[in-house]
PDB file of N, CA and C in Angstrom:
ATOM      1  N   UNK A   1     127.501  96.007 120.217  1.00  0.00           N
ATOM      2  CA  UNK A   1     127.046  96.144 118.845  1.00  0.00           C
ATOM      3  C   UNK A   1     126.045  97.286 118.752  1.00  0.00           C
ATOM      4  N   UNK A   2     126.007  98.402 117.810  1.00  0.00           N
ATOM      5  CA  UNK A   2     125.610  99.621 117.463  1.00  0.00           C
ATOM      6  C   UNK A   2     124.248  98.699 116.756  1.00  0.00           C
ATOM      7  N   UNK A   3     122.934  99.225 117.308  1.00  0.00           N
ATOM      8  CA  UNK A   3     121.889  99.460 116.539  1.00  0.00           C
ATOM      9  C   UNK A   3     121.075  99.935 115.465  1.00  0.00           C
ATOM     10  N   UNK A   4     122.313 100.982 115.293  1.00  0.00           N
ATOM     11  CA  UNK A   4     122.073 101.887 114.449  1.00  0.00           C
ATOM     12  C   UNK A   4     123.428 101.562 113.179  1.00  0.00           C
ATOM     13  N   UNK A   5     122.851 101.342 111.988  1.00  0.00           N
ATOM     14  CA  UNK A   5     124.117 100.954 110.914  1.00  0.00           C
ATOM     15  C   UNK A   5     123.747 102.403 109.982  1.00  0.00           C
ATOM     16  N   UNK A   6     124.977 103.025 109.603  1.00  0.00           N
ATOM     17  CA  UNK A   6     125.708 103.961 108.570  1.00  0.00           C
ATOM     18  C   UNK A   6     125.790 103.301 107.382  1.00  0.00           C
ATOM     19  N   UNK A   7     125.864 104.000 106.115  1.00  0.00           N
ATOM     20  CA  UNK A   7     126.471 103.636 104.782  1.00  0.00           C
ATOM     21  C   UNK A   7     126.801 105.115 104.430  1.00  0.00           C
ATOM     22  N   UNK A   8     127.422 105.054 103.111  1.00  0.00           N
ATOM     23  CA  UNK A   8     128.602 106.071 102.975  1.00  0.00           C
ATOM     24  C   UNK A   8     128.527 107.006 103.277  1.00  0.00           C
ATOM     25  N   UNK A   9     129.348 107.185 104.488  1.00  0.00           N
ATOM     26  CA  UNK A   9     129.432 107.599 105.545  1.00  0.00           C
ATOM     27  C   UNK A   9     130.550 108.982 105.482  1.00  0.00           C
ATOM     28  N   UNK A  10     130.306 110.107 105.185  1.00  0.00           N
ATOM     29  CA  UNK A  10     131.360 110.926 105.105  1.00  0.00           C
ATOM     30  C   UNK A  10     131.818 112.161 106.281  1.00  0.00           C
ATOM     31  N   UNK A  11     131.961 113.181 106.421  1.00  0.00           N
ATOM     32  CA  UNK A  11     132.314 114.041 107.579  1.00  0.00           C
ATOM     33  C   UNK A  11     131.055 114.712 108.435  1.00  0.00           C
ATOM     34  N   UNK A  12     130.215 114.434 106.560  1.00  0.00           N
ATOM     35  CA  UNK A  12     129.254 115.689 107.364  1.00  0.00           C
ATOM     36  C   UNK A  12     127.849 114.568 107.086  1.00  0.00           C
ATOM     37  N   UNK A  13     127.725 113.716 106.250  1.00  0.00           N
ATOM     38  CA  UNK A  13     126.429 112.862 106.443  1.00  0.00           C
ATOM     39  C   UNK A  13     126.948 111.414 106.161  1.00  0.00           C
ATOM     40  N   UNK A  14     125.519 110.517 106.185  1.00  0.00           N
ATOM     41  CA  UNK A  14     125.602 109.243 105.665  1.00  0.00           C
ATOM     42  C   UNK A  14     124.473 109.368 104.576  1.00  0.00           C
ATOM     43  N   UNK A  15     124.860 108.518 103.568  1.00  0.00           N
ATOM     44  CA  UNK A  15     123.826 108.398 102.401  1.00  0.00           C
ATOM     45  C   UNK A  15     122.712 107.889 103.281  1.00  0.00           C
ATOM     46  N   UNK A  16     122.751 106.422 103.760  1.00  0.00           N
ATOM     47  CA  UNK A  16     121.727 105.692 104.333  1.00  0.00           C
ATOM     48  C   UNK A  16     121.898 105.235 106.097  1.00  0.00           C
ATOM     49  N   UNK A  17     121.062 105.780 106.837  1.00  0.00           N
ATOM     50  CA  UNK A  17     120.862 105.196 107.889  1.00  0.00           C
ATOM     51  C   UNK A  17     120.155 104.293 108.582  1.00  0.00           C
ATOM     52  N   UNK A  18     120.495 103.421 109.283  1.00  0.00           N
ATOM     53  CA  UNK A  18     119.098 102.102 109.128  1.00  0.00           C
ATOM     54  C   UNK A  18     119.095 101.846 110.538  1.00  0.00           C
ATOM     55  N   UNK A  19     118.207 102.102 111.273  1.00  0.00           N
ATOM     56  CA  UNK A  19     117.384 101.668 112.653  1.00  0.00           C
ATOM     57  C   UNK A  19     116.822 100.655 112.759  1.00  0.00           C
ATOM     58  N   UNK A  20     116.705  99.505 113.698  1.00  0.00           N
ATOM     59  CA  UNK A  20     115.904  98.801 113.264  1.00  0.00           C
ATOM     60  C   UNK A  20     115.290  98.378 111.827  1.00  0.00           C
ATOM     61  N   UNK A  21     113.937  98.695 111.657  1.00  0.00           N
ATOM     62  CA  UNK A  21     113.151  98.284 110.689  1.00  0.00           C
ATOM     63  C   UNK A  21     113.014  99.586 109.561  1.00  0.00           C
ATOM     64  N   UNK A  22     113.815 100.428 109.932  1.00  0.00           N
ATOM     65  CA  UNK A  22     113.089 101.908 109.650  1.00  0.00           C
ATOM     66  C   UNK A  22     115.156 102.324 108.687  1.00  0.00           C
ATOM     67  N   UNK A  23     114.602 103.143 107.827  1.00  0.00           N
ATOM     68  CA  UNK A  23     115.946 103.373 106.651  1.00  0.00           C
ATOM     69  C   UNK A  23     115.583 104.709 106.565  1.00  0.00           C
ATOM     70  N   UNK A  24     116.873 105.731 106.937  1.00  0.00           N
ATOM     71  CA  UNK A  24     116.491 106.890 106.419  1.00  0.00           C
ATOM     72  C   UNK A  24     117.375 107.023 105.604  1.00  0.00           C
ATOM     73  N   UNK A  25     117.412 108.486 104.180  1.00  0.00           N
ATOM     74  CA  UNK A  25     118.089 108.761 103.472  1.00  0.00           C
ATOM     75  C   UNK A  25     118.618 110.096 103.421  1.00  0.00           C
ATOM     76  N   UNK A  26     119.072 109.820 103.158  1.00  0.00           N
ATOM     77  CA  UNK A  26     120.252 111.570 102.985  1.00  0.00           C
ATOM     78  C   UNK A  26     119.356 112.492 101.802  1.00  0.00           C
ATOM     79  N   UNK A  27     119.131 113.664 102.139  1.00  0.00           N
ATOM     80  CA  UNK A  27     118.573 114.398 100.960  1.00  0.00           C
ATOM     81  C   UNK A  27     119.390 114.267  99.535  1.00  0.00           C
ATOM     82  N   UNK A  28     118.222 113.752  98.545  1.00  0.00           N
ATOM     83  CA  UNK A  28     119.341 113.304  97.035  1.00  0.00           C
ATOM     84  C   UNK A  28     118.737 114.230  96.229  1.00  0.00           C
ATOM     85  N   UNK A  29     119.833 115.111  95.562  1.00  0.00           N
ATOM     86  CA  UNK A  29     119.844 115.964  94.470  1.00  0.00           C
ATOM     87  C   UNK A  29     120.013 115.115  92.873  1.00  0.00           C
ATOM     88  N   UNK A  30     119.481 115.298  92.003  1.00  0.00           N
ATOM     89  CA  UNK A  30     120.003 115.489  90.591  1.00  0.00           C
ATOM     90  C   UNK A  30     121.183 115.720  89.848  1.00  0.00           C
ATOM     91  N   UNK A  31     121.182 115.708  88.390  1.00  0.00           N
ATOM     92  CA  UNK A  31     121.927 116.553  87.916  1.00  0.00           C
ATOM     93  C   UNK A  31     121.927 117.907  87.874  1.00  0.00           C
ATOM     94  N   UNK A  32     122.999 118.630  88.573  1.00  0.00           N
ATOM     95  CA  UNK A  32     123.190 120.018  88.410  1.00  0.00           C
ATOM     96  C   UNK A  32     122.850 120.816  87.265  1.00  0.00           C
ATOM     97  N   UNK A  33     121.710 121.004  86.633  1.00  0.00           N
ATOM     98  CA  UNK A  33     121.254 121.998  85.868  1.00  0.00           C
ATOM     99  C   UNK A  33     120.505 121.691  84.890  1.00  0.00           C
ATOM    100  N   UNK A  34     120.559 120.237  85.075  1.00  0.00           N
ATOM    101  CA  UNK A  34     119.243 119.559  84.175  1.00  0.00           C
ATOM    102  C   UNK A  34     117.616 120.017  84.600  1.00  0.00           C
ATOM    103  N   UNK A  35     116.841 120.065  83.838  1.00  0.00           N
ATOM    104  CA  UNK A  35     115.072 120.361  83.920  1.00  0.00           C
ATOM    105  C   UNK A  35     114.919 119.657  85.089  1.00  0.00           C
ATOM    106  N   UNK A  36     113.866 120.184  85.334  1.00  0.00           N
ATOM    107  CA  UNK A  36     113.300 119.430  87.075  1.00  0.00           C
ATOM    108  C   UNK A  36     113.020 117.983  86.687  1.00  0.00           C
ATOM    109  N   UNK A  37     112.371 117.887  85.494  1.00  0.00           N
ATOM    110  CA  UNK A  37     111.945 116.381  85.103  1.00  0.00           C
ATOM    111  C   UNK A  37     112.939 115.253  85.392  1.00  0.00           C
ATOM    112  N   UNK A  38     114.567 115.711  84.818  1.00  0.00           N
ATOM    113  CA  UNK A  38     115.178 115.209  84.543  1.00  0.00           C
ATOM    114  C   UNK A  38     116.099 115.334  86.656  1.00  0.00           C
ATOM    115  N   UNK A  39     115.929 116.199  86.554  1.00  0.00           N
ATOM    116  CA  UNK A  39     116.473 116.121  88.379  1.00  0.00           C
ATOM    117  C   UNK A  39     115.749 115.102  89.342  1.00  0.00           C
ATOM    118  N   UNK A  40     114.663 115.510  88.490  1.00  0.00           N
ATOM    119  CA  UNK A  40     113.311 114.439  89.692  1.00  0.00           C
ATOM    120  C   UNK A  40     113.897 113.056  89.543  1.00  0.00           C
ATOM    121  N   UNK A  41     113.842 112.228  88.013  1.00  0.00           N
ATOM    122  CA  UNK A  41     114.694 111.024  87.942  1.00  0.00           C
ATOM    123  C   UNK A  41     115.284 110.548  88.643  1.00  0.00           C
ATOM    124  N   UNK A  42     116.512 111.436  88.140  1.00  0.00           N
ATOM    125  CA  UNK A  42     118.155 111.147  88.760  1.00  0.00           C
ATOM    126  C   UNK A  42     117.766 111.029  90.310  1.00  0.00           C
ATOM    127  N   UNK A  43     117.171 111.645  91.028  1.00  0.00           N
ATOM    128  CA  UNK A  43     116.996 111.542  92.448  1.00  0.00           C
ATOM    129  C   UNK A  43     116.177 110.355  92.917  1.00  0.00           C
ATOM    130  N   UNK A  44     114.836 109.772  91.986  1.00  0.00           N
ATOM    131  CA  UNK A  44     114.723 108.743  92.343  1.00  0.00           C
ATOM    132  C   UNK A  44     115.244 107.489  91.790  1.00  0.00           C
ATOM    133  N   UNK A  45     116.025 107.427  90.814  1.00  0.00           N
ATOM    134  CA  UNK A  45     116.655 106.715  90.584  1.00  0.00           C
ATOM    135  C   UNK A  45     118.103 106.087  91.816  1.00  0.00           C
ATOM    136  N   UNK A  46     118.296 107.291  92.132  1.00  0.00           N
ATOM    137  CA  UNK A  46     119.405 107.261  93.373  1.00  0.00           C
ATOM    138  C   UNK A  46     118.429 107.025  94.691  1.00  0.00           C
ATOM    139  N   UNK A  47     117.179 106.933  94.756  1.00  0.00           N
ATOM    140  CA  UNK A  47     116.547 106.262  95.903  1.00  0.00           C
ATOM    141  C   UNK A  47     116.475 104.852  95.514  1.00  0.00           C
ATOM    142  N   UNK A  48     116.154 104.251  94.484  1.00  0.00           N
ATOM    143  CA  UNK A  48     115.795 103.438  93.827  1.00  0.00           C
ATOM    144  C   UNK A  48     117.021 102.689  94.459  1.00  0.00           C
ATOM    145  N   UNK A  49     118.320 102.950  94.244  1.00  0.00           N
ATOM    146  CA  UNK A  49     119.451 101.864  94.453  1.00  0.00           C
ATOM    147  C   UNK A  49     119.861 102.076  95.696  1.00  0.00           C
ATOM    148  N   UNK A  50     119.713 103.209  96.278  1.00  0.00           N
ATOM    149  CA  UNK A  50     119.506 102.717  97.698  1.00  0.00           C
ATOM    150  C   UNK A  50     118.688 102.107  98.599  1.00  0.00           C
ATOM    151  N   UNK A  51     118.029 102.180  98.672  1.00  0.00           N
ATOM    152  CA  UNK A  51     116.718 101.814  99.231  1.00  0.00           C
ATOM    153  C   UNK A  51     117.248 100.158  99.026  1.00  0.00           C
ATOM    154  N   UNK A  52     117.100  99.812  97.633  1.00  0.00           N
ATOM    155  CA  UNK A  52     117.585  98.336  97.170  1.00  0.00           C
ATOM    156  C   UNK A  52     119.014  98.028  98.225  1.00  0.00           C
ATOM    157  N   UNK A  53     120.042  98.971  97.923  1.00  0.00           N
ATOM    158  CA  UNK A  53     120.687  98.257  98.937  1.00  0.00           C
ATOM    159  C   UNK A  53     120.515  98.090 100.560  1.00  0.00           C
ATOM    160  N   UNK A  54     119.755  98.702 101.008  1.00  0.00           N
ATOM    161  CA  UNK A  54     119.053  99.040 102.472  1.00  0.00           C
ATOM    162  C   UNK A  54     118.199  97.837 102.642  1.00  0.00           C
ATOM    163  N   UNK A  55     117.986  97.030 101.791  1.00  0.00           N
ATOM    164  CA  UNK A  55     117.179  95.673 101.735  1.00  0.00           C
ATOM    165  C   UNK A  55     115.232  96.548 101.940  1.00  0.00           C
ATOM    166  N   UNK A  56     114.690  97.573 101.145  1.00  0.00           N
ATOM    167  CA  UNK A  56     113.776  97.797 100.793  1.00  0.00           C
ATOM    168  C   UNK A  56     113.878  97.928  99.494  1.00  0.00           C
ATOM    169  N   UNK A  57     112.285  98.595  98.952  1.00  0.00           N
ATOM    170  CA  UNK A  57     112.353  99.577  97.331  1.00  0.00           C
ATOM    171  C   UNK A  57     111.407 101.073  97.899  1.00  0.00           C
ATOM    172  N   UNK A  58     110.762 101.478  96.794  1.00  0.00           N
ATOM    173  CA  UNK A  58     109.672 102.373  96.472  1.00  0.00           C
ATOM    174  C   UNK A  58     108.602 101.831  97.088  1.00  0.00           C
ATOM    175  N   UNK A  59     107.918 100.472  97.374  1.00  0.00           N
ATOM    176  CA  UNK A  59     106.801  99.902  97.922  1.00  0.00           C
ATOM    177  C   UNK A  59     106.668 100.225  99.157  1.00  0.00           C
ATOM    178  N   UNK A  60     107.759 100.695 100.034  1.00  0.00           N
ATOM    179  CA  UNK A  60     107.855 100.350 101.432  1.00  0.00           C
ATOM    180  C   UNK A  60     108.090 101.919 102.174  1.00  0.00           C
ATOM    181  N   UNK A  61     108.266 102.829 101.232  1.00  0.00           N
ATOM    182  CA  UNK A  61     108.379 104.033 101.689  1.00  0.00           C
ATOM    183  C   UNK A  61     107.404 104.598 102.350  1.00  0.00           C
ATOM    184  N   UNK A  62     107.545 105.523 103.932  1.00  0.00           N
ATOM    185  CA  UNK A  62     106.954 105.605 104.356  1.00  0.00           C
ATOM    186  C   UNK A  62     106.831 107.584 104.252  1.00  0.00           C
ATOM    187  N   UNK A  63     107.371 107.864 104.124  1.00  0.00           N
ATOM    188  CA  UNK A  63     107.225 109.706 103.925  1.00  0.00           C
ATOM    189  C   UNK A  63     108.505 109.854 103.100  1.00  0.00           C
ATOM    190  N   UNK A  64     107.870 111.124 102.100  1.00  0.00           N
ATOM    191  CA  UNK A  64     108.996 111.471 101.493  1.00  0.00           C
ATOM    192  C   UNK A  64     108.824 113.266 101.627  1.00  0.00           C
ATOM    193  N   UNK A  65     109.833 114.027 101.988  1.00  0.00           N
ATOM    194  CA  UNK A  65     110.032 115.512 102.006  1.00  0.00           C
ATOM    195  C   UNK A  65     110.037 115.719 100.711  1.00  0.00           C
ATOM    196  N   UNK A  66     109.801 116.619  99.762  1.00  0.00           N
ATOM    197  CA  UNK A  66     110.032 117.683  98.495  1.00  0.00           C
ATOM    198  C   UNK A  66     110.494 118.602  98.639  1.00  0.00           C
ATOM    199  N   UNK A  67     111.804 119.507  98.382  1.00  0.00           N
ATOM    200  CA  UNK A  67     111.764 120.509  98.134  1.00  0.00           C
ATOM    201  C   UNK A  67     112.349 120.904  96.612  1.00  0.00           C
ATOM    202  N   UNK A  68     111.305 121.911  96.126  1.00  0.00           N
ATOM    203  CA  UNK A  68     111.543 122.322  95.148  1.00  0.00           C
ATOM    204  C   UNK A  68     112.345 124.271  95.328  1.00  0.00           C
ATOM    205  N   UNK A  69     113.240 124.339  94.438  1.00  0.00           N
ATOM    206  CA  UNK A  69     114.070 125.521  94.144  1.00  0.00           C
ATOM    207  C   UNK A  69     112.449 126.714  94.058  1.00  0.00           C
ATOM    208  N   UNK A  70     111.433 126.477  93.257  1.00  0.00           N
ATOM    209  CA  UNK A  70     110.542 127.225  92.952  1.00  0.00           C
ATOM    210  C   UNK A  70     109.061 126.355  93.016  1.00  0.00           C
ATOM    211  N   UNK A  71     108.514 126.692  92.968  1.00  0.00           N
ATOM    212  CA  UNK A  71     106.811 125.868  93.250  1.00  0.00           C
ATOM    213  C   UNK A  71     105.862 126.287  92.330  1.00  0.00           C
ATOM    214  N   UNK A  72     106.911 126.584  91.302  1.00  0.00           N
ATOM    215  CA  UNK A  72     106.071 127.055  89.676  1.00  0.00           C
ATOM    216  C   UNK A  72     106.452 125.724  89.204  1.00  0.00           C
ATOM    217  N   UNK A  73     107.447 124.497  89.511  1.00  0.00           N
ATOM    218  CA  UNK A  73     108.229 123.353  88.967  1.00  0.00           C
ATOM    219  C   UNK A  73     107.209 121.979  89.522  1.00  0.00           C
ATOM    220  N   UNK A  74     106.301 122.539  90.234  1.00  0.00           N
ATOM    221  CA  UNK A  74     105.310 121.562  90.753  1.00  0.00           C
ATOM    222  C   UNK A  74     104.928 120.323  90.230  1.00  0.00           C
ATOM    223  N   UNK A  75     103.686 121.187  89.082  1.00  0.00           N
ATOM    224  CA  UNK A  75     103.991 120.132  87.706  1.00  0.00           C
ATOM    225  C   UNK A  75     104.532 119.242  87.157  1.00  0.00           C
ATOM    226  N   UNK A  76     105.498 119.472  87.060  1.00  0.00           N
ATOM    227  CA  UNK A  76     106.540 119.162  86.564  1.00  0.00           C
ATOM    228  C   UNK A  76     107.193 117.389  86.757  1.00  0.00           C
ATOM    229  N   UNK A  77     107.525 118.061  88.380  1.00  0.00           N
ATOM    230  CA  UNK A  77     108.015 117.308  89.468  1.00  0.00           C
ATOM    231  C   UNK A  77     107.016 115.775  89.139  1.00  0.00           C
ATOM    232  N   UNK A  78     105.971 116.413  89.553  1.00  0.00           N
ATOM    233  CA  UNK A  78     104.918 115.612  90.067  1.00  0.00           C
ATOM    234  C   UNK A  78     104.556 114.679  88.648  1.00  0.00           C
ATOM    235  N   UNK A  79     104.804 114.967  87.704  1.00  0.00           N
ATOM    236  CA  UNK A  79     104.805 114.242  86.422  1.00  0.00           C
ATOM    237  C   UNK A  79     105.719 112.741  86.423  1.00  0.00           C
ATOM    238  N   UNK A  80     106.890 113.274  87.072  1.00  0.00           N
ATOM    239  CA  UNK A  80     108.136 112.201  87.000  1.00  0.00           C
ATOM    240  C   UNK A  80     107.414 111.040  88.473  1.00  0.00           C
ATOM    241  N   UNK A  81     107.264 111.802  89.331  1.00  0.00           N
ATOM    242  CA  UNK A  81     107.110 111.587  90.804  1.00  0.00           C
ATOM    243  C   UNK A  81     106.076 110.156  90.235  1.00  0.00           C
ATOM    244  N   UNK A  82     104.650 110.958  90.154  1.00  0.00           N
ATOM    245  CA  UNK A  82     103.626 109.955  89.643  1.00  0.00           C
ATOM    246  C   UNK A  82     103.925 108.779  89.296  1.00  0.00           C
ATOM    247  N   UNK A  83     104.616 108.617  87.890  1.00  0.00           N
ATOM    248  CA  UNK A  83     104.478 107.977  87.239  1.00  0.00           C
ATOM    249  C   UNK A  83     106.167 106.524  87.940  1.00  0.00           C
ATOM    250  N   UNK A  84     106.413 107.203  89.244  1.00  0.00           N
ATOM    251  CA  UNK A  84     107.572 106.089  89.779  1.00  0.00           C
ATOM    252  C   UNK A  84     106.382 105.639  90.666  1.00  0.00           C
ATOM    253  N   UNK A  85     105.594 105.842  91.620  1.00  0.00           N
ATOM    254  CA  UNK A  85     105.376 105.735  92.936  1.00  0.00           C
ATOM    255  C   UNK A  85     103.786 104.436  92.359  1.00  0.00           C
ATOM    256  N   UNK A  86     104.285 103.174  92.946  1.00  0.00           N
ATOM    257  CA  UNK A  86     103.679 102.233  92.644  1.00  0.00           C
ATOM    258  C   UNK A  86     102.131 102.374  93.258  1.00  0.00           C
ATOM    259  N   UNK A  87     101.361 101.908  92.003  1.00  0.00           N
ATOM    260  CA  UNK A  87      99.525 102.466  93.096  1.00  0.00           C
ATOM    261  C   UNK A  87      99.679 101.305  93.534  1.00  0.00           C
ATOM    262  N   UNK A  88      98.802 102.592  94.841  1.00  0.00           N
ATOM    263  CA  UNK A  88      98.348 102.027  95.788  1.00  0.00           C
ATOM    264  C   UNK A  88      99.884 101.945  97.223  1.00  0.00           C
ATOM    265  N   UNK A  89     100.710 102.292  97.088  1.00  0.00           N
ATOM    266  CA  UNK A  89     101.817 102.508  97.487  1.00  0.00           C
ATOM    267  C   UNK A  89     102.765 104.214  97.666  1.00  0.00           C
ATOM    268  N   UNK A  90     101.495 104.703  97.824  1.00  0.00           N
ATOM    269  CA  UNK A  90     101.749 106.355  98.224  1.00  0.00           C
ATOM    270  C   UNK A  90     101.725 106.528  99.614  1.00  0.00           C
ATOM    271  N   UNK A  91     103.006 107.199  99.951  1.00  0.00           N
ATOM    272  CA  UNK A  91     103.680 107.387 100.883  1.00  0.00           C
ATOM    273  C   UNK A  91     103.317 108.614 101.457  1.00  0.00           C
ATOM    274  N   UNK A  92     103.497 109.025 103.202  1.00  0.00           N
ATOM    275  CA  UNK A  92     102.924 110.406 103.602  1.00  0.00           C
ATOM    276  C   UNK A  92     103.696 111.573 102.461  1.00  0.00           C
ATOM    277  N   UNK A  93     103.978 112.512 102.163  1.00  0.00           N
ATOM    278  CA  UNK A  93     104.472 113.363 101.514  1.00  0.00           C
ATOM    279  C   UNK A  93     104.484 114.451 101.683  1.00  0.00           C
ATOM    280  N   UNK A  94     105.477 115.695 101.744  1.00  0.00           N
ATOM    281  CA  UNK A  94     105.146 117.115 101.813  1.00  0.00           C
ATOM    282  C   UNK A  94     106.234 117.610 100.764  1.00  0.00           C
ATOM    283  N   UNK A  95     105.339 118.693 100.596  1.00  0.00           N
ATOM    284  CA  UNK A  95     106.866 119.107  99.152  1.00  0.00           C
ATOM    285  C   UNK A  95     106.252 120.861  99.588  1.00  0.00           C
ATOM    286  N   UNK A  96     107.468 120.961  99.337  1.00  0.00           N
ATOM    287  CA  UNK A  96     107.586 122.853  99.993  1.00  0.00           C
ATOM    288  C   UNK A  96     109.057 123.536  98.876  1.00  0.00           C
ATOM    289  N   UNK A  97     109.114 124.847  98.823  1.00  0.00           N
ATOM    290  CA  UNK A  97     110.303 125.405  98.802  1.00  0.00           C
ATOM    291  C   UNK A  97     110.661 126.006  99.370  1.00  0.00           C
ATOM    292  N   UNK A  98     112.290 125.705  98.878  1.00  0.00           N
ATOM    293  CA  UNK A  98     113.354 126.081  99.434  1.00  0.00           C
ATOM    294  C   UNK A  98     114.555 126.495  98.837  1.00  0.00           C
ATOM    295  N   UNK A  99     115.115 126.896  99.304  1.00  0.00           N
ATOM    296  CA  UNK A  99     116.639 127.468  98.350  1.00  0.00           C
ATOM    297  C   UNK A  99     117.338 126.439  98.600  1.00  0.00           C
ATOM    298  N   UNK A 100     118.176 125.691  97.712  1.00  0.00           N
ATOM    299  CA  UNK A 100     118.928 124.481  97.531  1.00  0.00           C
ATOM    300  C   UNK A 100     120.292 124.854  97.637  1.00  0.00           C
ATOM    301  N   UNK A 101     121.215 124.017  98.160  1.00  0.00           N
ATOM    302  CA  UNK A 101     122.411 124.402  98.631  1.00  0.00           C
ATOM    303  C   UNK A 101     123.331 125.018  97.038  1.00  0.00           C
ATOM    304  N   UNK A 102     122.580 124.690  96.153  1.00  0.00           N
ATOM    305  CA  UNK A 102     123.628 125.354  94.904  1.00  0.00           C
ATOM    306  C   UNK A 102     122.388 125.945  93.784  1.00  0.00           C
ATOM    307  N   UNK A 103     122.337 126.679  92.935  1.00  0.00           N
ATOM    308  CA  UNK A 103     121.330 127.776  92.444  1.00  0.00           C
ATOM    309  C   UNK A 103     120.992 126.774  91.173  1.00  0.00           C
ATOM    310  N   UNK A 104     121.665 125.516  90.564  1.00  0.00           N
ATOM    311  CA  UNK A 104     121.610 125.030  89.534  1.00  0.00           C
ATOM    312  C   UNK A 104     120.927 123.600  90.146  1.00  0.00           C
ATOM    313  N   UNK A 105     120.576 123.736  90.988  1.00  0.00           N
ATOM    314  CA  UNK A 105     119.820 122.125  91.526  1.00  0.00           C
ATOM    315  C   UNK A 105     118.189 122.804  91.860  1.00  0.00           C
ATOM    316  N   UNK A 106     117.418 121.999  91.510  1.00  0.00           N
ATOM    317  CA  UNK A 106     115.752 122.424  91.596  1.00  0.00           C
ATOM    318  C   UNK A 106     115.233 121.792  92.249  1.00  0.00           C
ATOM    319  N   UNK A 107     115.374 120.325  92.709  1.00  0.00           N
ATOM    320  CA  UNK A 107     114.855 119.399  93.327  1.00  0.00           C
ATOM    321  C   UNK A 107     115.714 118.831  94.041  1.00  0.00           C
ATOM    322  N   UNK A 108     114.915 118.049  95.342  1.00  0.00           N
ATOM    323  CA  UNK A 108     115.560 117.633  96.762  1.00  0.00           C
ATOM    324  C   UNK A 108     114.734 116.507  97.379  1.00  0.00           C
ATOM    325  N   UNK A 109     115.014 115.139  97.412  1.00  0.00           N
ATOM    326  CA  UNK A 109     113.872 114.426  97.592  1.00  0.00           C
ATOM    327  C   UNK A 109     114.685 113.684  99.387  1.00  0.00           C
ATOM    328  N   UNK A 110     113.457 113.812 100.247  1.00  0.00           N
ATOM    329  CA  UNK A 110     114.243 112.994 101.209  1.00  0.00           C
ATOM    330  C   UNK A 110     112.846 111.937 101.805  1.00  0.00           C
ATOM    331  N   UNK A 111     113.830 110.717 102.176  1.00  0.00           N
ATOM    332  CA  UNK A 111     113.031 109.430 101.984  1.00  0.00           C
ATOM    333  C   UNK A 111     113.644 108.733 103.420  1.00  0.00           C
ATOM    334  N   UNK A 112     112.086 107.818 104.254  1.00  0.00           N
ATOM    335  CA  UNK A 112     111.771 107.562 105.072  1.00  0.00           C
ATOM    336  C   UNK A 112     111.352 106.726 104.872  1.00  0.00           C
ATOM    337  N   UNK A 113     111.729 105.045 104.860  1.00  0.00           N
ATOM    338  CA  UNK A 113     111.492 103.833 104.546  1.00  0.00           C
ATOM    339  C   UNK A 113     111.384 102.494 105.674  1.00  0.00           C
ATOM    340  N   UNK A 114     110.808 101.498 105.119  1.00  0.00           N
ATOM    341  CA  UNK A 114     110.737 100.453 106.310  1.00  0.00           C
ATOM    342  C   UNK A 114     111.476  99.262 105.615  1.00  0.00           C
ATOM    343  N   UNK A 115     112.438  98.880 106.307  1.00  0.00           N
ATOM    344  CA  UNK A 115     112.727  97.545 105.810  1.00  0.00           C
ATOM    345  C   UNK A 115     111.678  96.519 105.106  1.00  0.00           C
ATOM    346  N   UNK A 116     112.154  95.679 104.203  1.00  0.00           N
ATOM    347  CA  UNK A 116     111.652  94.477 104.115  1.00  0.00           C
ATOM    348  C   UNK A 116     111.364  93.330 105.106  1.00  0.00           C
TER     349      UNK A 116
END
């Protein structure tokens, strides 16, 4: 028996990987060309239901990567970001840019979680 469990699992990644106690996630993009506000969402919203199915949430996250398309979108980001991330339940964090695999995506959130 493998220690290590996969979920959707395709050629080149898995959405969710789960070690032990520890859940990692696949870098989650947005909608393609929506405002960062609206990218930031969609991405934690798509942590949101994973994580849930990984048997964690948002409470339990332990680092999350940022990358933003530009770091003028900071603001922005951090508006949506804030107002998900439960106080008192802030996670290590780094947010940097980077060029995103397609020119119409701005945001890139990757998430490092602990089981329930």
């Amino acid at each position: 028996m493998s220690d290590i469990e996969r979920s959707h699992t395709g050629t080149r990644m898995s959405q969710i990987v789960k070690h032990g106690d520890t859940i990692y996630l696949a870098g989650q993009v947005g909608t393609a060309g929506a405002s960062v506000a609206q990218q930031t969402q969609d991405c934690l919203d798509k942590i949101d239901a994973l994580l849930a199915e990984a048997g964690s949430d948002n409470t339990r996250i332990l680092q999350c990567v940022i990358w933003l398309a530009d770091m003028a979108d900071f603001e922005e980001m951090n508006g949506v970001w804030d107002a998900w991330v439960p106080e008192g339940h802030a996670p290590a964090r780094a947010c940097g840019e980077a060029k995103l695999a397609r020119p119409d995506l701005l945001v890139e959130l990757i998430v490092t979680a602990a089981a329930k």
